[in-house]
PDB file of N, CA and C in Angstrom:
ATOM      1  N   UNK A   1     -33.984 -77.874 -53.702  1.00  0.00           N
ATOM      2  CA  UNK A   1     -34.654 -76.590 -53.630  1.00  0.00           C
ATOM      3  C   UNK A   1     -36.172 -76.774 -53.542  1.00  0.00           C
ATOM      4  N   UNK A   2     -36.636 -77.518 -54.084  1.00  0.00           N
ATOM      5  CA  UNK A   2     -38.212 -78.299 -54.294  1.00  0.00           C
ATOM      6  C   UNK A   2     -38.585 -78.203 -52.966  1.00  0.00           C
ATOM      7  N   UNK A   3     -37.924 -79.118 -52.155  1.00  0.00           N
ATOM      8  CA  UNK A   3     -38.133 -79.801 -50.789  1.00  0.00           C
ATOM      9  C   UNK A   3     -38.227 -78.433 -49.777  1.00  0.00           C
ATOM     10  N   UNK A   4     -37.638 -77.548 -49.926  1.00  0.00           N
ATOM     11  CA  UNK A   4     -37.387 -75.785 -49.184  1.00  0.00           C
ATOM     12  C   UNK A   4     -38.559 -74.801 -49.497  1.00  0.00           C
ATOM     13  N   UNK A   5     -38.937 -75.302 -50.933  1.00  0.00           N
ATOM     14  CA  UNK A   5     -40.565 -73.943 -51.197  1.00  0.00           C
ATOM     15  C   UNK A   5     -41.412 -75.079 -50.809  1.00  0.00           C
ATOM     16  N   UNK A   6     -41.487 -76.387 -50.613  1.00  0.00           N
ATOM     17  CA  UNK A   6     -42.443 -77.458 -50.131  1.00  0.00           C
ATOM     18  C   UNK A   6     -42.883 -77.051 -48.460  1.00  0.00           C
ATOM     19  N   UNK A   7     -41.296 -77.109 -47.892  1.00  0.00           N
ATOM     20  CA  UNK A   7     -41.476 -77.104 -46.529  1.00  0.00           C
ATOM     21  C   UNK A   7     -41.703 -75.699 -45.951  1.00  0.00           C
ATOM     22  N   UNK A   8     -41.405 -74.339 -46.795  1.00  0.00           N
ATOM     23  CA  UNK A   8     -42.285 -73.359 -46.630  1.00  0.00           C
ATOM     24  C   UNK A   8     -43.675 -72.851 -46.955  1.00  0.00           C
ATOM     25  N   UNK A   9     -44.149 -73.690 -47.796  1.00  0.00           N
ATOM     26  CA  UNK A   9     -45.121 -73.814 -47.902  1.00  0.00           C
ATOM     27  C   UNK A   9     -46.391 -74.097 -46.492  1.00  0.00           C
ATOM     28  N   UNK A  10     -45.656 -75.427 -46.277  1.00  0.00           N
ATOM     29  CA  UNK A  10     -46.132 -76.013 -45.289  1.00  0.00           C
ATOM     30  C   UNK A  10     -46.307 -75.881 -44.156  1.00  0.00           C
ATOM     31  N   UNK A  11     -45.002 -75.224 -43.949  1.00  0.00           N
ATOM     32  CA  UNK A  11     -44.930 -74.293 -42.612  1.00  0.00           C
ATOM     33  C   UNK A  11     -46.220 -73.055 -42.638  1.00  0.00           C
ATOM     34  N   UNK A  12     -45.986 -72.575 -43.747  1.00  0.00           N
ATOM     35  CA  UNK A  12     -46.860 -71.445 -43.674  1.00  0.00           C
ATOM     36  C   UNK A  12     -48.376 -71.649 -43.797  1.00  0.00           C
ATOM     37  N   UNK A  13     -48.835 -73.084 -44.244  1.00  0.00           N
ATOM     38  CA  UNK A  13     -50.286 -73.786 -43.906  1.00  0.00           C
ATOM     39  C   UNK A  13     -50.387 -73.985 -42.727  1.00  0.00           C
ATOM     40  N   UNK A  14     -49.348 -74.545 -41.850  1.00  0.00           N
ATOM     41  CA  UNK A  14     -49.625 -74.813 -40.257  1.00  0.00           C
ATOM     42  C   UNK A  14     -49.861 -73.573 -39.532  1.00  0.00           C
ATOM     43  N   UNK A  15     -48.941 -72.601 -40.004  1.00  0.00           N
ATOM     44  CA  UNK A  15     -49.472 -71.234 -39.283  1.00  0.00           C
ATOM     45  C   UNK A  15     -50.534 -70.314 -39.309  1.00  0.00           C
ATOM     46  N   UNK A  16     -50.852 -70.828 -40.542  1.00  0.00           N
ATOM     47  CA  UNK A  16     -52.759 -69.716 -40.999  1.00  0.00           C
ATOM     48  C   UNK A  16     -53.659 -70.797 -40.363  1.00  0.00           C
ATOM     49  N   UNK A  17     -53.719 -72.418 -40.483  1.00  0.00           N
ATOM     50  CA  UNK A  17     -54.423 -72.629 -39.396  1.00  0.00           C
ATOM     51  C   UNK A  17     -54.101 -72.376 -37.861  1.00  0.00           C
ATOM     52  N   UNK A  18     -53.259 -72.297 -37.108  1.00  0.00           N
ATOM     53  CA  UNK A  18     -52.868 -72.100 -36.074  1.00  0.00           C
ATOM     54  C   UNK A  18     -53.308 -70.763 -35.540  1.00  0.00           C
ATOM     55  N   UNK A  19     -53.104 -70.080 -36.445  1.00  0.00           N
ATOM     56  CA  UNK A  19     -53.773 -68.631 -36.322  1.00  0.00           C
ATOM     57  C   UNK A  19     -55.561 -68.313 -36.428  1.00  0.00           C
ATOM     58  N   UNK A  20     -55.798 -69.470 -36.834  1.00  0.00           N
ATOM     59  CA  UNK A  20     -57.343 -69.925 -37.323  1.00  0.00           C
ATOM     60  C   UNK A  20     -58.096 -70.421 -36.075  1.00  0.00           C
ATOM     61  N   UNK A  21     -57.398 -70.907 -35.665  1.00  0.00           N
ATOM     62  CA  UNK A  21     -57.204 -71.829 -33.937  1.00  0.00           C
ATOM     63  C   UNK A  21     -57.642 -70.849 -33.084  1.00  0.00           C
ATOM     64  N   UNK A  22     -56.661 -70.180 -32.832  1.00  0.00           N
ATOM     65  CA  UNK A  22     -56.507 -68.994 -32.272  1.00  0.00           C
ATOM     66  C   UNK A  22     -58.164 -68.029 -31.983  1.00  0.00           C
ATOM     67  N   UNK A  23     -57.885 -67.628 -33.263  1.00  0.00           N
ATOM     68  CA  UNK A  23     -58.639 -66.597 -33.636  1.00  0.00           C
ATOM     69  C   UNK A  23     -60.493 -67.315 -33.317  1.00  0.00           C
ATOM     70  N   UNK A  24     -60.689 -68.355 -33.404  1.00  0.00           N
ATOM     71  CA  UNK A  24     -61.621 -69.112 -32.738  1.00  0.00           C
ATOM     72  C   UNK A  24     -62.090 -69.330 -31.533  1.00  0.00           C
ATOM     73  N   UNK A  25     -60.730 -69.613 -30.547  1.00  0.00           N
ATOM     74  CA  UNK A  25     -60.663 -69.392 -29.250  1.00  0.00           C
ATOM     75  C   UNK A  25     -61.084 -67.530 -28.639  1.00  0.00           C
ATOM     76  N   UNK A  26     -60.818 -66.870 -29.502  1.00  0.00           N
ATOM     77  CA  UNK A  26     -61.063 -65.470 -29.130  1.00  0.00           C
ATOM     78  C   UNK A  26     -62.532 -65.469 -29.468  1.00  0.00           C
ATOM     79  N   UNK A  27     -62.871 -65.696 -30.394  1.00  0.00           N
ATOM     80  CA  UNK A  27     -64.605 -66.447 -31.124  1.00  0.00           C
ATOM     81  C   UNK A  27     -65.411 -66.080 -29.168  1.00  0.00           C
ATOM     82  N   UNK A  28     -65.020 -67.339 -29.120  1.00  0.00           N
ATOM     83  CA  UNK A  28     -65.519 -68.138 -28.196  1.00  0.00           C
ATOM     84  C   UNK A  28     -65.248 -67.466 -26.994  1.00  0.00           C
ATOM     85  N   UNK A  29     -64.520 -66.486 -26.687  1.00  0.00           N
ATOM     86  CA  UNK A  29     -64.418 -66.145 -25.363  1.00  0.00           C
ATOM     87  C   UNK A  29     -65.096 -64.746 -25.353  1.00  0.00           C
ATOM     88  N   UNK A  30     -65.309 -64.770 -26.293  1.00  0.00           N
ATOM     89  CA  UNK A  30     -66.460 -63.421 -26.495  1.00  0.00           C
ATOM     90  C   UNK A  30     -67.913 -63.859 -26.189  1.00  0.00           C
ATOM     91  N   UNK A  31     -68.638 -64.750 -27.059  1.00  0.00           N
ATOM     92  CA  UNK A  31     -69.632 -65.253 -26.704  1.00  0.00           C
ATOM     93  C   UNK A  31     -69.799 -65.891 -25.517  1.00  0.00           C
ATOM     94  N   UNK A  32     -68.449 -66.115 -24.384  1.00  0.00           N
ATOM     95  CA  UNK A  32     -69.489 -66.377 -23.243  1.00  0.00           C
ATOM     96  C   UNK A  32     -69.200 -65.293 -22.380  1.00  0.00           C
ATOM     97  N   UNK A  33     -68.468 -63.957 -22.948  1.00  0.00           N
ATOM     98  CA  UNK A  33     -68.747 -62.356 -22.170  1.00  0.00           C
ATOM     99  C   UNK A  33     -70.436 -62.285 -22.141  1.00  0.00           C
ATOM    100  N   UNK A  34     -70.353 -62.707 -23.728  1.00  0.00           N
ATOM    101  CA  UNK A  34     -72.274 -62.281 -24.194  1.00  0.00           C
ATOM    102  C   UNK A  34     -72.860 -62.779 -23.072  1.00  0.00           C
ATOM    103  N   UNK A  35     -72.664 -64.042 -23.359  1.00  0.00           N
ATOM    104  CA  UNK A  35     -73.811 -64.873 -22.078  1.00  0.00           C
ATOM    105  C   UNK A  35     -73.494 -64.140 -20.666  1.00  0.00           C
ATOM    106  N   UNK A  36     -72.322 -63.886 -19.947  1.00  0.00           N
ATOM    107  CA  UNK A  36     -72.177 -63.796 -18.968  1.00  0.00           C
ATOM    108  C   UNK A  36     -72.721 -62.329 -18.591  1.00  0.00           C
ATOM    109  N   UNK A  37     -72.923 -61.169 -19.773  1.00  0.00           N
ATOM    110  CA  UNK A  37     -73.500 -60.081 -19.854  1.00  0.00           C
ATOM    111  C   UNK A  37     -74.764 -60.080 -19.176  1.00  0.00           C
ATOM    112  N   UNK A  38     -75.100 -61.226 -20.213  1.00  0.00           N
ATOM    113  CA  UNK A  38     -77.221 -61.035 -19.907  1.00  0.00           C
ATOM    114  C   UNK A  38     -77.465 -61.953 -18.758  1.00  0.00           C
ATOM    115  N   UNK A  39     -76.497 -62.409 -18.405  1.00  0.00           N
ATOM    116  CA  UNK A  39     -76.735 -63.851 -17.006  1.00  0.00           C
ATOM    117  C   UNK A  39     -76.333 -62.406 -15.978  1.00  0.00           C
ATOM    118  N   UNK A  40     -75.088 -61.803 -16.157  1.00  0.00           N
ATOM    119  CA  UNK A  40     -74.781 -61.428 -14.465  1.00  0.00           C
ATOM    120  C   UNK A  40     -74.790 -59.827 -14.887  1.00  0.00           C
ATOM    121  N   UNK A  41     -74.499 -59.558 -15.828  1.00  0.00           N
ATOM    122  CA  UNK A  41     -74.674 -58.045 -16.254  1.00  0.00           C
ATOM    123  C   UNK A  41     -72.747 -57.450 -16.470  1.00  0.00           C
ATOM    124  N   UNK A  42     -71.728 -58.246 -16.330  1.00  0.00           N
ATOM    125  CA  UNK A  42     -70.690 -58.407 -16.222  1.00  0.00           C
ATOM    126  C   UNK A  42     -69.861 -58.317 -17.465  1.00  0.00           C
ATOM    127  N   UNK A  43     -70.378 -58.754 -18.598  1.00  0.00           N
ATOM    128  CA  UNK A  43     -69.260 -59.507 -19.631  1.00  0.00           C
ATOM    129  C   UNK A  43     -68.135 -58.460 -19.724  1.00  0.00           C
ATOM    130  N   UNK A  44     -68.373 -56.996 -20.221  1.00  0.00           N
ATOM    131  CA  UNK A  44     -67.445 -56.054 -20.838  1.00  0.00           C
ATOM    132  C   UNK A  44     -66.233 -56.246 -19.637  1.00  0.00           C
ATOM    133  N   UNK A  45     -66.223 -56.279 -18.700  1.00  0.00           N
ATOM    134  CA  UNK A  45     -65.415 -56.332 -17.365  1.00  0.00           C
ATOM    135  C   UNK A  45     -64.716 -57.761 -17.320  1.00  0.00           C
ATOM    136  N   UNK A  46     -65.797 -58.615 -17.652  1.00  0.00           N
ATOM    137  CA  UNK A  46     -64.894 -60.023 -17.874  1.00  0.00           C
ATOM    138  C   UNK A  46     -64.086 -60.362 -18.795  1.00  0.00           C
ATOM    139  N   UNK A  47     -64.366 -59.470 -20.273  1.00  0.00           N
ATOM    140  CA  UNK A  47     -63.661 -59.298 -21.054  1.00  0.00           C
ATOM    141  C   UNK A  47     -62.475 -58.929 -21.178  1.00  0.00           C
ATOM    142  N   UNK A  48     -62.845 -57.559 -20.212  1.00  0.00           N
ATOM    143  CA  UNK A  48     -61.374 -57.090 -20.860  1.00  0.00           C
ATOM    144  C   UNK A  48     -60.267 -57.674 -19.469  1.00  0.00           C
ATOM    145  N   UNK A  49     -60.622 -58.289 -18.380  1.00  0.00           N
ATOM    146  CA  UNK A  49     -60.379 -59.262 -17.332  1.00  0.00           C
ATOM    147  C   UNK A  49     -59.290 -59.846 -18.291  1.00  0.00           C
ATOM    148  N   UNK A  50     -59.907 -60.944 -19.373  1.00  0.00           N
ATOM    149  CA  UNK A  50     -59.188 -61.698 -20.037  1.00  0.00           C
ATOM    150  C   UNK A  50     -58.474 -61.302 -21.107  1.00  0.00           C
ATOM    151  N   UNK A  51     -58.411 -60.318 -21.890  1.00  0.00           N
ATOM    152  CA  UNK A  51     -57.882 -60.117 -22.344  1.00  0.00           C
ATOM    153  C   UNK A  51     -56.509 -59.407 -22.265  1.00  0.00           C
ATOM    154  N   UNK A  52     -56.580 -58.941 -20.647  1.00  0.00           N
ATOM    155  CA  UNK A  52     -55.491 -58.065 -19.984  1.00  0.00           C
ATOM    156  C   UNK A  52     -54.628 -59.203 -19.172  1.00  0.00           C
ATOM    157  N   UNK A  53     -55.000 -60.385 -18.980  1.00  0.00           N
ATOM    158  CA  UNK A  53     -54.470 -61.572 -18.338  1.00  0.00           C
ATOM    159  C   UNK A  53     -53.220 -62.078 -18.838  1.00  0.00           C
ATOM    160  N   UNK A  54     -52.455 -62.952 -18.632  1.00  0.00           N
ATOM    161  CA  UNK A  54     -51.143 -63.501 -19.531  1.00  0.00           C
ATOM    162  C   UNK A  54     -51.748 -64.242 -20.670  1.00  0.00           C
ATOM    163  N   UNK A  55     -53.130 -65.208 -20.531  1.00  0.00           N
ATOM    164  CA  UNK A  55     -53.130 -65.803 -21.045  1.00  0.00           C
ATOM    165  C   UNK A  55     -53.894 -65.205 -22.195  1.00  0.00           C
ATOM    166  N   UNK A  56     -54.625 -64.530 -21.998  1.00  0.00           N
ATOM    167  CA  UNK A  56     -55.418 -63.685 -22.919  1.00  0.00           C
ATOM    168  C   UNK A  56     -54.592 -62.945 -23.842  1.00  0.00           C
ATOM    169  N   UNK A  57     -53.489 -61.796 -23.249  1.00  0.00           N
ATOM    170  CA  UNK A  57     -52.528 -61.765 -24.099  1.00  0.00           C
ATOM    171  C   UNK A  57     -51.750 -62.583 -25.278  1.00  0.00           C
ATOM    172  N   UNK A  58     -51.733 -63.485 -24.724  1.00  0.00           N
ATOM    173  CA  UNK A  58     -50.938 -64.830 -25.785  1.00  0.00           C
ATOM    174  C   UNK A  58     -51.961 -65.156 -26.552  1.00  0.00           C
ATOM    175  N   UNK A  59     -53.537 -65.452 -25.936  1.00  0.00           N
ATOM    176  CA  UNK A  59     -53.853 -66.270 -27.268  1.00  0.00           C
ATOM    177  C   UNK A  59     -54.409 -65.069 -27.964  1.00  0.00           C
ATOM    178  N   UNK A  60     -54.042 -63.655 -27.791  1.00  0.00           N
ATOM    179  CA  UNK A  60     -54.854 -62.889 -28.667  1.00  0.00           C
ATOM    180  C   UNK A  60     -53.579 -62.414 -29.822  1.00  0.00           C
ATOM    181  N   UNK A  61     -52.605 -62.600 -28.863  1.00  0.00           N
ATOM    182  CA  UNK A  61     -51.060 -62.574 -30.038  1.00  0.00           C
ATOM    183  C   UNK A  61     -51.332 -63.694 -31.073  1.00  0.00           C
ATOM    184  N   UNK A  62     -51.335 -64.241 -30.480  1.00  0.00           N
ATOM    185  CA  UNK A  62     -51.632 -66.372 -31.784  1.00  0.00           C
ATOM    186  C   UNK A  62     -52.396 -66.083 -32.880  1.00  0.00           C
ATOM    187  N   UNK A  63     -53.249 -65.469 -32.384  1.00  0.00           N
ATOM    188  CA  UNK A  63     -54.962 -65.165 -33.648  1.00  0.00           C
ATOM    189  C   UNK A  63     -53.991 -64.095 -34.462  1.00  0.00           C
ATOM    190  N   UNK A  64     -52.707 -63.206 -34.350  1.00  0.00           N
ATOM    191  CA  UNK A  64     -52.487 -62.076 -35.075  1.00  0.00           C
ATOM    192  C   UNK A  64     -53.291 -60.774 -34.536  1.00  0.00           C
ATOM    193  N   UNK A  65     -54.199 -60.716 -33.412  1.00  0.00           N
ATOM    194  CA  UNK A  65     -54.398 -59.601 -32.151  1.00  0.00           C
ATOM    195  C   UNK A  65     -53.313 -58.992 -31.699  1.00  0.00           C
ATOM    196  N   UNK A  66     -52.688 -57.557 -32.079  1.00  0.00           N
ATOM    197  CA  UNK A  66     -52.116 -57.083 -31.441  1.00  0.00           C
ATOM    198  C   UNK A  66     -52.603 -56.539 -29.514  1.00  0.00           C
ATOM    199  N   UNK A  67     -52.610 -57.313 -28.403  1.00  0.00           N
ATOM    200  CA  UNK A  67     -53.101 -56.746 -27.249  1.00  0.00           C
ATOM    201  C   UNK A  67     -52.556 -55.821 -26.605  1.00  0.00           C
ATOM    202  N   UNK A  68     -53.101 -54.792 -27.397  1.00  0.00           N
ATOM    203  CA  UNK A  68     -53.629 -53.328 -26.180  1.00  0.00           C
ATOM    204  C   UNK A  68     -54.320 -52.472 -26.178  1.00  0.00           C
ATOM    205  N   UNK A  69     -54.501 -51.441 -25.096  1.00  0.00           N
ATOM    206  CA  UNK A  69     -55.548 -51.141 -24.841  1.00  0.00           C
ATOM    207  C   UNK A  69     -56.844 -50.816 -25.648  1.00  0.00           C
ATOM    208  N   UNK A  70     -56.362 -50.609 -26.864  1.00  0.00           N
ATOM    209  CA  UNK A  70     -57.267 -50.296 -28.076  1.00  0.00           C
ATOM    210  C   UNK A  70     -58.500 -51.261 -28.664  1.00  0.00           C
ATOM    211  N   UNK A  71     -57.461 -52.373 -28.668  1.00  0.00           N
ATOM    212  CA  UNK A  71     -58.016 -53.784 -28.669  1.00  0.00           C
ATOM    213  C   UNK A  71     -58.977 -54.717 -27.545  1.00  0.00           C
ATOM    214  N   UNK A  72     -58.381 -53.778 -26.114  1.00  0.00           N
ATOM    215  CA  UNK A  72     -59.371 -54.243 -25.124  1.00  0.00           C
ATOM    216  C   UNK A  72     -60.673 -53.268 -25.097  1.00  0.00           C
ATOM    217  N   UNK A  73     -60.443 -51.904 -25.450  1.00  0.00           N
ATOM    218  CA  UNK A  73     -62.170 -51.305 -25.679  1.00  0.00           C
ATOM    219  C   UNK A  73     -62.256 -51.545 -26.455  1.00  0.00           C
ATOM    220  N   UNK A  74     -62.432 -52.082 -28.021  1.00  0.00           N
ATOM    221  CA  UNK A  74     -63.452 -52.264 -28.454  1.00  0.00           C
ATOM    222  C   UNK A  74     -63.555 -54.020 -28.720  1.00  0.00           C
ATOM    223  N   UNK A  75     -63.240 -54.843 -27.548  1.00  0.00           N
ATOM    224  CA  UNK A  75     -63.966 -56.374 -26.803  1.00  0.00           C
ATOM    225  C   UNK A  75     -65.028 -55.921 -26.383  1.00  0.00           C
ATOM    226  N   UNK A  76     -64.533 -54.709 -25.089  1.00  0.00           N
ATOM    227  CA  UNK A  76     -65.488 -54.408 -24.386  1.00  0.00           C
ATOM    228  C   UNK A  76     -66.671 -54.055 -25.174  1.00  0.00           C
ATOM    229  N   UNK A  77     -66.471 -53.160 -26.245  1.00  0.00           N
ATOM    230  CA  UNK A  77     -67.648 -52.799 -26.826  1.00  0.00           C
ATOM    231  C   UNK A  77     -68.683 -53.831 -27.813  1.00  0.00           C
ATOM    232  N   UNK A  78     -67.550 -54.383 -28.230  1.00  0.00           N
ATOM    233  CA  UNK A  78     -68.725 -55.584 -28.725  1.00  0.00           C
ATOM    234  C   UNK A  78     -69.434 -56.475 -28.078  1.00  0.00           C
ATOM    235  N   UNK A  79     -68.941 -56.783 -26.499  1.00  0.00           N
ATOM    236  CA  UNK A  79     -69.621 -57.455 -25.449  1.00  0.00           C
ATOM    237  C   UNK A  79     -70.869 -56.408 -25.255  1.00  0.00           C
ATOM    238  N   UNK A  80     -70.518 -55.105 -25.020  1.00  0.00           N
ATOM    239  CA  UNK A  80     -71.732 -54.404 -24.659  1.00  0.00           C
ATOM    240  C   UNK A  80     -72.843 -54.695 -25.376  1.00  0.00           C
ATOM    241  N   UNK A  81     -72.566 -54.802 -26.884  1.00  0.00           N
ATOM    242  CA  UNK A  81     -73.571 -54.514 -27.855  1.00  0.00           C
ATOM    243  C   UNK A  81     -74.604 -55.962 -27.374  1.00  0.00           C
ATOM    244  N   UNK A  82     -73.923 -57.121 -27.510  1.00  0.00           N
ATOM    245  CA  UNK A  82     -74.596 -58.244 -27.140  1.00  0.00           C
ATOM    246  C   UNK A  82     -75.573 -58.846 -28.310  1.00  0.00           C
ATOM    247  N   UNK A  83     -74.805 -58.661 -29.249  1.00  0.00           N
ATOM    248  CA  UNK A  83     -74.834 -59.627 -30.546  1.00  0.00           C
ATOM    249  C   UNK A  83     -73.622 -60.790 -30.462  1.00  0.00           C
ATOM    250  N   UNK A  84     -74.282 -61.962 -30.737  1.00  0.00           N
ATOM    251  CA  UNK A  84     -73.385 -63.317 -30.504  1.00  0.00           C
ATOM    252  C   UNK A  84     -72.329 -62.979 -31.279  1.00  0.00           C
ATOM    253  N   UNK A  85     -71.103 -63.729 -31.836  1.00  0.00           N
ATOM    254  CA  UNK A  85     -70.130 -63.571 -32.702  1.00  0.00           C
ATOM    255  C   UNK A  85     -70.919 -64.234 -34.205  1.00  0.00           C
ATOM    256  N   UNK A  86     -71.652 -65.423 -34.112  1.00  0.00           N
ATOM    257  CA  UNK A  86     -71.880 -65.731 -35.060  1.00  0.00           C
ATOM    258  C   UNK A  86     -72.840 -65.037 -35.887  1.00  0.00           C
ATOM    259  N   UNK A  87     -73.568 -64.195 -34.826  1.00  0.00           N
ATOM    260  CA  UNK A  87     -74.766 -63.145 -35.466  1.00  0.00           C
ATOM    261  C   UNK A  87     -74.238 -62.285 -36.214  1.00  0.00           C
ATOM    262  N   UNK A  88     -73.188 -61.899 -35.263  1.00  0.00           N
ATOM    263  CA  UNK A  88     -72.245 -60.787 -36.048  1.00  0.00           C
ATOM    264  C   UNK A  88     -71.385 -60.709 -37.115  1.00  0.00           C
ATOM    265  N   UNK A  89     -71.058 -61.861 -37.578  1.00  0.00           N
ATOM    266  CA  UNK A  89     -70.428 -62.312 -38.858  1.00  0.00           C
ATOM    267  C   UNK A  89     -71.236 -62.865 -39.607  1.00  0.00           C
ATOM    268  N   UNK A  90     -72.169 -62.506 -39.858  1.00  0.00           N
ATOM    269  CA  UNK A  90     -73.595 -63.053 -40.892  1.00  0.00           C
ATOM    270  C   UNK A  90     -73.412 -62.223 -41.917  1.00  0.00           C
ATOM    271  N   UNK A  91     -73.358 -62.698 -42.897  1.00  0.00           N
ATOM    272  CA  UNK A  91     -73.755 -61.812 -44.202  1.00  0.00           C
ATOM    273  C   UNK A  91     -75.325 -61.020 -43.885  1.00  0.00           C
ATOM    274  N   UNK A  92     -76.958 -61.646 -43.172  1.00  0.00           N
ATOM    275  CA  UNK A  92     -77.507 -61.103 -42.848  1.00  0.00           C
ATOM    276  C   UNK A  92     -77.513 -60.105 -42.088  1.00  0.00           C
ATOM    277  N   UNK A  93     -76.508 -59.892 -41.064  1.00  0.00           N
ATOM    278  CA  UNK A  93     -76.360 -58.871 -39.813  1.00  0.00           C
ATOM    279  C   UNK A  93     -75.562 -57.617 -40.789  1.00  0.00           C
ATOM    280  N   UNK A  94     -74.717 -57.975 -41.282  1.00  0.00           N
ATOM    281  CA  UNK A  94     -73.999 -56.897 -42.311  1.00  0.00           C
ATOM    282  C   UNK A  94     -74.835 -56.259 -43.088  1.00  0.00           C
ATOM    283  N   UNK A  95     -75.412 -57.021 -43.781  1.00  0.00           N
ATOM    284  CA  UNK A  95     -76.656 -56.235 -44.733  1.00  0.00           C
ATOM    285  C   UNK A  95     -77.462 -55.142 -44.124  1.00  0.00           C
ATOM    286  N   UNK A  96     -78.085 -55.809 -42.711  1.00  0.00           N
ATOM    287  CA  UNK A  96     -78.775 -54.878 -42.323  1.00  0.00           C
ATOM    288  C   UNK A  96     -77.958 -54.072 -41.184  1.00  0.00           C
ATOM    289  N   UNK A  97     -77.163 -54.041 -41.063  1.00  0.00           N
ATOM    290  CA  UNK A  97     -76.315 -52.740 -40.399  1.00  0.00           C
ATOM    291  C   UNK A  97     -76.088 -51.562 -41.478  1.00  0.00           C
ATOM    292  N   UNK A  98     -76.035 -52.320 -42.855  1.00  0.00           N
ATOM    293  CA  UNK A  98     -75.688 -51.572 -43.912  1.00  0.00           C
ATOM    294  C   UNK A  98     -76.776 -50.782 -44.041  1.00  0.00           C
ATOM    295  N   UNK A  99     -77.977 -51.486 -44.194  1.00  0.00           N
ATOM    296  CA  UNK A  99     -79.289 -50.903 -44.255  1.00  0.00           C
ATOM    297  C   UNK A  99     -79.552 -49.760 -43.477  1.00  0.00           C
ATOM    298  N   UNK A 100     -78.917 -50.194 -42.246  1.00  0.00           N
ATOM    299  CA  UNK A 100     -79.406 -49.204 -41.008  1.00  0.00           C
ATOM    300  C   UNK A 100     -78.839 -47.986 -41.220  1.00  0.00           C
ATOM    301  N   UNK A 101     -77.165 -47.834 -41.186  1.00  0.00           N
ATOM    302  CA  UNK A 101     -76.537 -46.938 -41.617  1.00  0.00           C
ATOM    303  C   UNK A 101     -77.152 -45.914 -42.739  1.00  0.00           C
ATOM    304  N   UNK A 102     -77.139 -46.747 -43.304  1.00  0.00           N
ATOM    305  CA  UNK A 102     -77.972 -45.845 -45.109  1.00  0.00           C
ATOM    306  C   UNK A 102     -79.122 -45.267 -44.717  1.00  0.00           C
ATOM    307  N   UNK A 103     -80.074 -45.910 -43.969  1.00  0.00           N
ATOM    308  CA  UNK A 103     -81.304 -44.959 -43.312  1.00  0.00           C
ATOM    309  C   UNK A 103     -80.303 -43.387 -42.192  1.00  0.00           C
ATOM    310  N   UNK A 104     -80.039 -43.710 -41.473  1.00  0.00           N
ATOM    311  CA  UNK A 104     -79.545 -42.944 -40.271  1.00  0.00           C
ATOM    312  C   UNK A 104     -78.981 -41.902 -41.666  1.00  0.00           C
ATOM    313  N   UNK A 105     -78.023 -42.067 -42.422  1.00  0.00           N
ATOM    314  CA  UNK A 105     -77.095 -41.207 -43.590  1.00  0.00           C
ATOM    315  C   UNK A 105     -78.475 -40.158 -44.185  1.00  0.00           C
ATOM    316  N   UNK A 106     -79.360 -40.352 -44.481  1.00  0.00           N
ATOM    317  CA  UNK A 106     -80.491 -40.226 -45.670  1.00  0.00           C
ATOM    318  C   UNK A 106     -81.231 -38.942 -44.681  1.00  0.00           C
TER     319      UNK A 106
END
């Protein structure tokens, strides 16, 4: 029985990284919408390009992305905005969105 909560265990470590994997690769195919935004003026279109693709579908299933259409506007919209991914997951960028919000509220 040991060897059965071991190997579910384990299984279920290979799959949160795998999903980690994933979810990285989506990382990354955002930030070069960004770039491809401010290079050709394109990204939101290239975005949702890929994300409507077979393959885009799959690896956005892998990360735990349900793909549809919901999920492809708001790619698009975070390509628009044209904050990197890593900017955007900053404890600094949060703060001051928070900030911002709370002004705009006031």
């Amino acid at each position: 029985m040991a060897d059965f909560v071991d190997g579910t265990a384990f299984n279920h470590e290979q799959g949160n990284r795998a999903r980690k994997l994933f979810a990285a690769v989506v990382l990354a195919a955002l930030d070069d919408a960004i770039a491809d935004d401010k290079k050709y003026g394109n990204g939101p279109e290239q975005i949702a390009r890929w994300a409507r693709s077979r393959d885009g579908r799959e690896v956005l299933s892998c990360a735990g992305i349900d793909p549809n259409e919901r999920v492809v506007g708001g790619l698009m919209e975070f390509v628009s905005k044209g904050v990197r991914t890593s900017v955007a997951l900053s404890r600094e960028e949060s703060e001051r969105r928070q900030m911002q919000e709370q002004a705009e509220a006031a």
